[in-house]
C-alpha atoms as a PDB file:
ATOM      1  CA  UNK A   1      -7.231   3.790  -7.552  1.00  0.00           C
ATOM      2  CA  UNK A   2      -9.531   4.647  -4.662  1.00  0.00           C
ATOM      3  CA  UNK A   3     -12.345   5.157  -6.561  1.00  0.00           C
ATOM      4  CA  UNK A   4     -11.397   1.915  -8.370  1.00  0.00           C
ATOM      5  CA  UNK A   5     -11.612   0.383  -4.945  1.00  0.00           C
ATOM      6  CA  UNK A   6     -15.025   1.906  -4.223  1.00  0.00           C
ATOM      7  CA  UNK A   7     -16.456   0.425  -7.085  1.00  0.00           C
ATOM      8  CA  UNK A   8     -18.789  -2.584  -7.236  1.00  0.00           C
ATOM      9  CA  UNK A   9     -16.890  -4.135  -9.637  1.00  0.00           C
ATOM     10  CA  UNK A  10     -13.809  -4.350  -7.772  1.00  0.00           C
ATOM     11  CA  UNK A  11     -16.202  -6.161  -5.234  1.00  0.00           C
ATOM     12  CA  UNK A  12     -16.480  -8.723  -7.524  1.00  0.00           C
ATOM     13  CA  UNK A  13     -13.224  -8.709  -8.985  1.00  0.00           C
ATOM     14  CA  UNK A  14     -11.061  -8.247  -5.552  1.00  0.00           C
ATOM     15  CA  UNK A  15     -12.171 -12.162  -4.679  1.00  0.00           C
ATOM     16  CA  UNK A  16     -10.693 -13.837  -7.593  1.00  0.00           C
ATOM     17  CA  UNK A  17      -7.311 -12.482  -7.738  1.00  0.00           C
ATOM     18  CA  UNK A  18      -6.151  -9.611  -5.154  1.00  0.00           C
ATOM     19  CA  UNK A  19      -7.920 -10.626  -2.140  1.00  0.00           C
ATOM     20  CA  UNK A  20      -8.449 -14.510  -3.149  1.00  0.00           C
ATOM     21  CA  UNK A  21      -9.252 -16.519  -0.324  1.00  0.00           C
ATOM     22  CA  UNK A  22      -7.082 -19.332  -0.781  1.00  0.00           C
ATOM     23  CA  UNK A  23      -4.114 -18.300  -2.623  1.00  0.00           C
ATOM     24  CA  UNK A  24      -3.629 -14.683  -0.811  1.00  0.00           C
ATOM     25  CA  UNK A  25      -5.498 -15.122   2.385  1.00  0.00           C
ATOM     26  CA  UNK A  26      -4.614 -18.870   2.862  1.00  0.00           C
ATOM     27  CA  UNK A  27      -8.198 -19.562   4.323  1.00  0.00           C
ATOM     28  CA  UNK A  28      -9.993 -22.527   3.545  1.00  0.00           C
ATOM     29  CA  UNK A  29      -7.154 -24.596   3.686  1.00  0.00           C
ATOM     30  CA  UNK A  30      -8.757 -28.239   4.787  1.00  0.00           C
ATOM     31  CA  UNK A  31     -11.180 -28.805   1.849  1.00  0.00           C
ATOM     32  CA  UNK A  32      -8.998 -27.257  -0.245  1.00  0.00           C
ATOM     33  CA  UNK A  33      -6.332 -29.703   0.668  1.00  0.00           C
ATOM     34  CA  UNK A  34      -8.535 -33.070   1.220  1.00  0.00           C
ATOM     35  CA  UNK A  35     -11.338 -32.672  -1.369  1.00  0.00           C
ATOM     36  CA  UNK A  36      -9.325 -31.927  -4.387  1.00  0.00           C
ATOM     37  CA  UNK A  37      -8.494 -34.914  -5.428  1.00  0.00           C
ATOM     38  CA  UNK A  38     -10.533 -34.449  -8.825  1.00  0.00           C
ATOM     39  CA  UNK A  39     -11.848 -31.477 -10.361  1.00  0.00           C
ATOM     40  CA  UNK A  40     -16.039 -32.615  -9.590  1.00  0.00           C
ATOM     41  CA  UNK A  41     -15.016 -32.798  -5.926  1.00  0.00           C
ATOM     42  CA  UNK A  42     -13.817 -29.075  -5.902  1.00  0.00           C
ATOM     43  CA  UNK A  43     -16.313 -28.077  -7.919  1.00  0.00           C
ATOM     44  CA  UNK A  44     -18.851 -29.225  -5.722  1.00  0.00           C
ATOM     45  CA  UNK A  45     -17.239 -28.270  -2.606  1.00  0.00           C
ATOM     46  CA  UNK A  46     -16.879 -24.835  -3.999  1.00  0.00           C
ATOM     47  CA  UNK A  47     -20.789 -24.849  -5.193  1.00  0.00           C
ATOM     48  CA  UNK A  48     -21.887 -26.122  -1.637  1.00  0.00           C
ATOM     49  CA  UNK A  49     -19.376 -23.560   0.184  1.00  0.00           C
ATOM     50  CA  UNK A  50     -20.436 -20.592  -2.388  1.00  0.00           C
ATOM     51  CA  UNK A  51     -23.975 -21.186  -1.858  1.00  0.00           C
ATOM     52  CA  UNK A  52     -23.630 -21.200   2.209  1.00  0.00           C
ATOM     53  CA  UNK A  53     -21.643 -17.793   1.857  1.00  0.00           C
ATOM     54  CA  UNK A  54     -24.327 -16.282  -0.462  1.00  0.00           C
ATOM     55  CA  UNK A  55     -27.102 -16.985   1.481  1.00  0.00           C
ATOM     56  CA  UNK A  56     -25.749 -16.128   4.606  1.00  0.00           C
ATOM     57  CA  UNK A  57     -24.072 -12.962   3.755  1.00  0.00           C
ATOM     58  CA  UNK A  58     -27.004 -11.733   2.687  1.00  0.00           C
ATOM     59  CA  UNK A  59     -29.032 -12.490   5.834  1.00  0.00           C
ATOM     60  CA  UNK A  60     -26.292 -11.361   7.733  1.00  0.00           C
ATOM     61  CA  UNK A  61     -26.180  -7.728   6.044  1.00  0.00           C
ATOM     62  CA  UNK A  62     -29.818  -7.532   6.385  1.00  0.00           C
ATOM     63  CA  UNK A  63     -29.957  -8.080  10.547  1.00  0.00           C
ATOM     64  CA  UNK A  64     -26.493  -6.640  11.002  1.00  0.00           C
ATOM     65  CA  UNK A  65     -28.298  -3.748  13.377  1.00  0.00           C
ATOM     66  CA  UNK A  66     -29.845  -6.374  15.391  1.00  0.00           C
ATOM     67  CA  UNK A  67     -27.524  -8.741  16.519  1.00  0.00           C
ATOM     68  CA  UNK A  68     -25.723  -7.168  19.894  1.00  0.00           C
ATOM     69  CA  UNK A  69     -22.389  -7.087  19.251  1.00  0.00           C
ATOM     70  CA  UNK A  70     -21.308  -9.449  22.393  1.00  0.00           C
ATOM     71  CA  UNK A  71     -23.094 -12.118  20.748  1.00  0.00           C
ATOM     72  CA  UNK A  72     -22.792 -11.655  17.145  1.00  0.00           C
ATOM     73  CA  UNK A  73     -20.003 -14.609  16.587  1.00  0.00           C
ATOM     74  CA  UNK A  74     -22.959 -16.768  18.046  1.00  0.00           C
ATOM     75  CA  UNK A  75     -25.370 -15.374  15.571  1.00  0.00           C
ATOM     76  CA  UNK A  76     -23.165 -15.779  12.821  1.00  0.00           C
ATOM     77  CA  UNK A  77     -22.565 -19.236  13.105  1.00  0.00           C
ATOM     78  CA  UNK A  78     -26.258 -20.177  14.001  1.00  0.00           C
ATOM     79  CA  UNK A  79     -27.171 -18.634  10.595  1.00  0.00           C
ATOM     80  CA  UNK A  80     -24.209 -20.284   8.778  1.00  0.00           C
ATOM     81  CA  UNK A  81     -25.296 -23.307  10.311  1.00  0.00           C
ATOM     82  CA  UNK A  82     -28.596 -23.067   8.974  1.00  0.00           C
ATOM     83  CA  UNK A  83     -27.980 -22.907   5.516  1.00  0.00           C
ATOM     84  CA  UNK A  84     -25.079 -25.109   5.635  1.00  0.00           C
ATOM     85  CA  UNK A  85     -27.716 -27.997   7.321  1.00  0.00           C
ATOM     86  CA  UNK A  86     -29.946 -27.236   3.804  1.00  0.00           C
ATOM     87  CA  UNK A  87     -27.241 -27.971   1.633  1.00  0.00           C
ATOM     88  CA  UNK A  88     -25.906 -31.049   3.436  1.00  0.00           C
ATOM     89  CA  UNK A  89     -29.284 -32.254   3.322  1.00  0.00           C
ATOM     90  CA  UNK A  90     -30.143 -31.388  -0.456  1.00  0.00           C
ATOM     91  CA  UNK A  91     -26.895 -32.817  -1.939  1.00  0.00           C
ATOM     92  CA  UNK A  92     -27.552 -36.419   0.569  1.00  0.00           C
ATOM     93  CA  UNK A  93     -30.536 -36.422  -1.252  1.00  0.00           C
ATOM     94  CA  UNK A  94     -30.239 -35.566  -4.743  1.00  0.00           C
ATOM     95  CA  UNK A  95     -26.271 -36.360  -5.058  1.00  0.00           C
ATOM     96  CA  UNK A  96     -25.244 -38.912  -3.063  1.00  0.00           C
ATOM     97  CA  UNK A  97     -22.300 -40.147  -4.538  1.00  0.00           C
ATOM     98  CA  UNK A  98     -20.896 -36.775  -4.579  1.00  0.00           C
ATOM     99  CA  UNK A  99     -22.069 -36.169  -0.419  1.00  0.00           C
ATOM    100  CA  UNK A 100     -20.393 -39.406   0.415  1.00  0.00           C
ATOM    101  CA  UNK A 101     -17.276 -38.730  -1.295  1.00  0.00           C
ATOM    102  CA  UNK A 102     -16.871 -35.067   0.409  1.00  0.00           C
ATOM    103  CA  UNK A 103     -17.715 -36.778   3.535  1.00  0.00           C
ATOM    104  CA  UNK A 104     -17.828 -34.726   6.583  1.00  0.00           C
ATOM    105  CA  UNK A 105     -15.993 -31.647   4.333  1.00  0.00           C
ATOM    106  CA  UNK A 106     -19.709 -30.188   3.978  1.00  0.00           C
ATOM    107  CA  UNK A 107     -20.706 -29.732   7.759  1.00  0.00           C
ATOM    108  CA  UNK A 108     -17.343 -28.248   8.231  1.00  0.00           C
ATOM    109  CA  UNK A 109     -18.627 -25.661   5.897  1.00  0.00           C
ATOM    110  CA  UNK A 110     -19.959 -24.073   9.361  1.00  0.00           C
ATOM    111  CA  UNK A 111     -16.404 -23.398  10.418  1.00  0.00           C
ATOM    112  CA  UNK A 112     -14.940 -22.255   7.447  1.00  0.00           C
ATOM    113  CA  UNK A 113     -12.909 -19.801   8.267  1.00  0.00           C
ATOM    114  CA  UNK A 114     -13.800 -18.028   4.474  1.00  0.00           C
ATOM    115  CA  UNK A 115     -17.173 -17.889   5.620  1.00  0.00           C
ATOM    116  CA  UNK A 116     -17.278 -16.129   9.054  1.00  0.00           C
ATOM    117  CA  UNK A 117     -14.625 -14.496   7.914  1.00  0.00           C
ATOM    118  CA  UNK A 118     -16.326 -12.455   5.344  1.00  0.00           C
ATOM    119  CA  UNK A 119     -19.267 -12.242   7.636  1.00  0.00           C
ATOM    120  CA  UNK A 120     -16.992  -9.966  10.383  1.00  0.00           C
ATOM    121  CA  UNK A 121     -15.151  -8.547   7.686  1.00  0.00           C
ATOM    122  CA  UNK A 122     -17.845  -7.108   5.120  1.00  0.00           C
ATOM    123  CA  UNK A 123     -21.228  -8.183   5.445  1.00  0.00           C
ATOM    124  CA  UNK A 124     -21.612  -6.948   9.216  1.00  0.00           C
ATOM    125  CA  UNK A 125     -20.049  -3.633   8.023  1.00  0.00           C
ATOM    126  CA  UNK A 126     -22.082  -3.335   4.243  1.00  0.00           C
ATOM    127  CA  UNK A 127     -25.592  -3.356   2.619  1.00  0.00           C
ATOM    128  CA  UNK A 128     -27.287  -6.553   1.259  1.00  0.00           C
ATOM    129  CA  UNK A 129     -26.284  -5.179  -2.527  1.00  0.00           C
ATOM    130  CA  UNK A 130     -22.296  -4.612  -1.619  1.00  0.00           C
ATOM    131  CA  UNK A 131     -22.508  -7.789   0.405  1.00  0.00           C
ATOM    132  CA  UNK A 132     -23.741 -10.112  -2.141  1.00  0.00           C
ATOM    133  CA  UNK A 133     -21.432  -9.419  -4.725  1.00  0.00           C
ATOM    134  CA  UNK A 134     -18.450  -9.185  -1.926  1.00  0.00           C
ATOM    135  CA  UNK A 135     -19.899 -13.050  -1.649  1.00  0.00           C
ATOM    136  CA  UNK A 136     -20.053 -14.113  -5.188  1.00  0.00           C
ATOM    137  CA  UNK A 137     -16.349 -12.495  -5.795  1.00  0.00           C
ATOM    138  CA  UNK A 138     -15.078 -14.536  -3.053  1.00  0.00           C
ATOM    139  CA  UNK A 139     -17.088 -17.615  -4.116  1.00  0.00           C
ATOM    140  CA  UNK A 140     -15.865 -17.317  -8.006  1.00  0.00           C
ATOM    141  CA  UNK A 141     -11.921 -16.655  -6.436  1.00  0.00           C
ATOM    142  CA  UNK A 142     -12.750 -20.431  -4.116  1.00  0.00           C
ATOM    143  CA  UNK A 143     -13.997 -22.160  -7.285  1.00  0.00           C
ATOM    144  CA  UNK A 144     -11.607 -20.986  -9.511  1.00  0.00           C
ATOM    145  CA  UNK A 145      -8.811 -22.507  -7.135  1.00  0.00           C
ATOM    146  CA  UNK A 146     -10.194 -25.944  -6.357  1.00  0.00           C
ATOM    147  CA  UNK A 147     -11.727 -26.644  -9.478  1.00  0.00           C
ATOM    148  CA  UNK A 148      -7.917 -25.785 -10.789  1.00  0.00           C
ATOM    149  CA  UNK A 149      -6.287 -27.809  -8.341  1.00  0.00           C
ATOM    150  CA  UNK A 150      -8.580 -30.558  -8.739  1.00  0.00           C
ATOM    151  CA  UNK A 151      -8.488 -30.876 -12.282  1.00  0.00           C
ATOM    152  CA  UNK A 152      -4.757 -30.704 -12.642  1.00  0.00           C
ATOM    153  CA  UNK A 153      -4.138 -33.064  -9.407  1.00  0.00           C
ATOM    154  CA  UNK A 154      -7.155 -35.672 -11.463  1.00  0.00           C
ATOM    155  CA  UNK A 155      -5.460 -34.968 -14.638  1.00  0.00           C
ATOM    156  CA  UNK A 156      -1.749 -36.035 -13.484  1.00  0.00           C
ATOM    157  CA  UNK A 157      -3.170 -38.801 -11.283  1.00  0.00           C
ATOM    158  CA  UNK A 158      -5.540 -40.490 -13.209  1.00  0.00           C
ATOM    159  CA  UNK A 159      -5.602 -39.180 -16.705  1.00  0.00           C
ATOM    160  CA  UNK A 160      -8.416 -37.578 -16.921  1.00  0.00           C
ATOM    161  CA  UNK A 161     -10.514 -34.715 -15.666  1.00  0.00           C
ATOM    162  CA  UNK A 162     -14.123 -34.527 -14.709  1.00  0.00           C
ATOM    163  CA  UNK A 163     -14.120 -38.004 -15.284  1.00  0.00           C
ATOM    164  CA  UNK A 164     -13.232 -37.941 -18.867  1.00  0.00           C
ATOM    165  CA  UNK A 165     -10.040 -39.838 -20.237  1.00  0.00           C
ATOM    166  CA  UNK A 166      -7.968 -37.296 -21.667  1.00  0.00           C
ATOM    167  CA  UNK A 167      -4.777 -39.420 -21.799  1.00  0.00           C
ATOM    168  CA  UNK A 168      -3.906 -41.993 -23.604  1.00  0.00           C
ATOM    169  CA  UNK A 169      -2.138 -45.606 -23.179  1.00  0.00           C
ATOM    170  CA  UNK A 170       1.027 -43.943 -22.993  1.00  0.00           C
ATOM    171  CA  UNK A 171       0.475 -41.943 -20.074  1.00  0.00           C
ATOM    172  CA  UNK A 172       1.448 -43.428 -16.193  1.00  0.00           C
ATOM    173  CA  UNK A 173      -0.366 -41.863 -13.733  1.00  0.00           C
ATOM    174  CA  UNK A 174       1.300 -40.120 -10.835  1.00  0.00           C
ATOM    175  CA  UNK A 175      -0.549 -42.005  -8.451  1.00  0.00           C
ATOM    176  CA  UNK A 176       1.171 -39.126  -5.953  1.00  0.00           C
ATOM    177  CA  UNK A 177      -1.094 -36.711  -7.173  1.00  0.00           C
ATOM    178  CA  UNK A 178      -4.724 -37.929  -5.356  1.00  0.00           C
ATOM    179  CA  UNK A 179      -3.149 -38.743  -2.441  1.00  0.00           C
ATOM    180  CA  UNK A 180      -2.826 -35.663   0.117  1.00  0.00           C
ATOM    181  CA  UNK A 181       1.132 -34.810  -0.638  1.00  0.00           C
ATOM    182  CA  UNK A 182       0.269 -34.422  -4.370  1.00  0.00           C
ATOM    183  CA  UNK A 183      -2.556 -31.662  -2.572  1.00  0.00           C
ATOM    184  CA  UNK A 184       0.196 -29.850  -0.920  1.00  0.00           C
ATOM    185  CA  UNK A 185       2.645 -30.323  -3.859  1.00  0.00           C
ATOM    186  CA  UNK A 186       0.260 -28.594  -6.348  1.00  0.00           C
ATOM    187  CA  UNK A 187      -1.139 -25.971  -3.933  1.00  0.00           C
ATOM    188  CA  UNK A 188       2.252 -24.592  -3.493  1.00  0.00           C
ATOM    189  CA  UNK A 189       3.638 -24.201  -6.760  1.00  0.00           C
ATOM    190  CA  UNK A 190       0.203 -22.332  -7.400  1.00  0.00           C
ATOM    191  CA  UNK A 191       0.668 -19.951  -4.446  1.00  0.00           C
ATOM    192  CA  UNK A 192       4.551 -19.593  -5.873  1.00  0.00           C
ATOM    193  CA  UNK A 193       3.625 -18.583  -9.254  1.00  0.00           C
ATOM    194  CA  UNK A 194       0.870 -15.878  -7.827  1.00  0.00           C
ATOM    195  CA  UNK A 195       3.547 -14.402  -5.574  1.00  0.00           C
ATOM    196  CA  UNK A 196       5.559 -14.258  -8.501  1.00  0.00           C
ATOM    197  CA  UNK A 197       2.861 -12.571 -10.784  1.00  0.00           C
ATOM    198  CA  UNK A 198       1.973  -9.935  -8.255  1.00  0.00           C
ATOM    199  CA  UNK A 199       5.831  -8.916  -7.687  1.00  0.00           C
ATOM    200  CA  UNK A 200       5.963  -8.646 -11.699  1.00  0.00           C
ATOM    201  CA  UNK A 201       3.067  -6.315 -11.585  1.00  0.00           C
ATOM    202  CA  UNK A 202       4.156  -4.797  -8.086  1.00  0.00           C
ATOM    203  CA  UNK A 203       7.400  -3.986  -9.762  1.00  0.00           C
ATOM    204  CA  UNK A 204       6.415  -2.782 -12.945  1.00  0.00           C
END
């Protein structure tokens, strides 16, 4: 099991189901609450935020011996901030429709708590190689979650996912379901059945 742990596929793998950000660490929980609302939203949340936590992870592991310690919080977030400013700017530019409708989700990216926390956590502490697929774990374990929550919350509320009509006539939308108690509704029957897979394996 240890050397399962040491391997860089568990680095990968650890983000999407036994050290997933939202569902096991509960971070991230404002845009995951507020921009779900339909699967595009948390895909491109997820895209924006996954990008930001690449690129800075990788920076990050690469100056790690430089920044004093009394100041590396500062650091951090000055470098977060940095790419987080280039991908505010790229998707106001070349996707506005999708920029207006995260709104002000996208500078938050800054303080995402996912973010600087994997910065403290691992990428202070590990090489560019470990760090970057530490990152894309962790990014593939945030998409996987809002693009899920999304699409079911679009799907019950609307009919449809990624703006496709997948119901028919028949079918009344739980108009619930994009508004922010259908977000904590869905979120926690998620959470609920993970706990209850990983006391099945626990058990077993």
């Amino acid at each position: 099991m240890a050397r399962k742990k040491n391997s860089l596929t568990y680095e990968v793998l650890k983000g999407i189901w036994d050290e997933n950000p939202v569902m096991v660490s509960l971070l991230g929980m404002c845009p995951t609450l507020a921009v779900t609302n339909s699967a595009m939203n948390g895909l491109a949340m997820s895209l924006a935020t996954g990008f930001v936590l690449l690129c800075s992870s990788l920076i990050i592991s690469l100056v790690r011996n430089l920044i004093p310690s009394q100041v590396r919080i500062a650091g951090y977030v000055v470098i977060i901030a940095t790419f987080v400013t280039v991908v505010d700017r790229f998707m106001a530019a070349f996707f506005p429709d999708l920029s207006k409708a995260l709104g002000p989700y996208i500078p938050l990216i800054v303080v995402n708590c996912i973010i600087l926390g994997r910065q403290e956590a691992f990428s202070a502490k590990n090489n560019p190689g470990r760090s970057l697929l530490d990152s894309f774990g962790m990014t593939l374990g945030f998409m996987s979650v809002l693009v899920v929550l999304g699409g079911i919350r679009e799907l019950l509320g609307s009919g449809g996912i990624f703006n496709i009509q997948v119901m028919g006539d028949w079918f009344n939308p739980w108009m619930v379901m994009i508004l922010p108690p259908g977000a904590f509704f869905t979120l926690g029957i998620l959470i609920a059945m993970v706990n209850l897979i990983n006391q099945r394996r626990g058990s077993k």
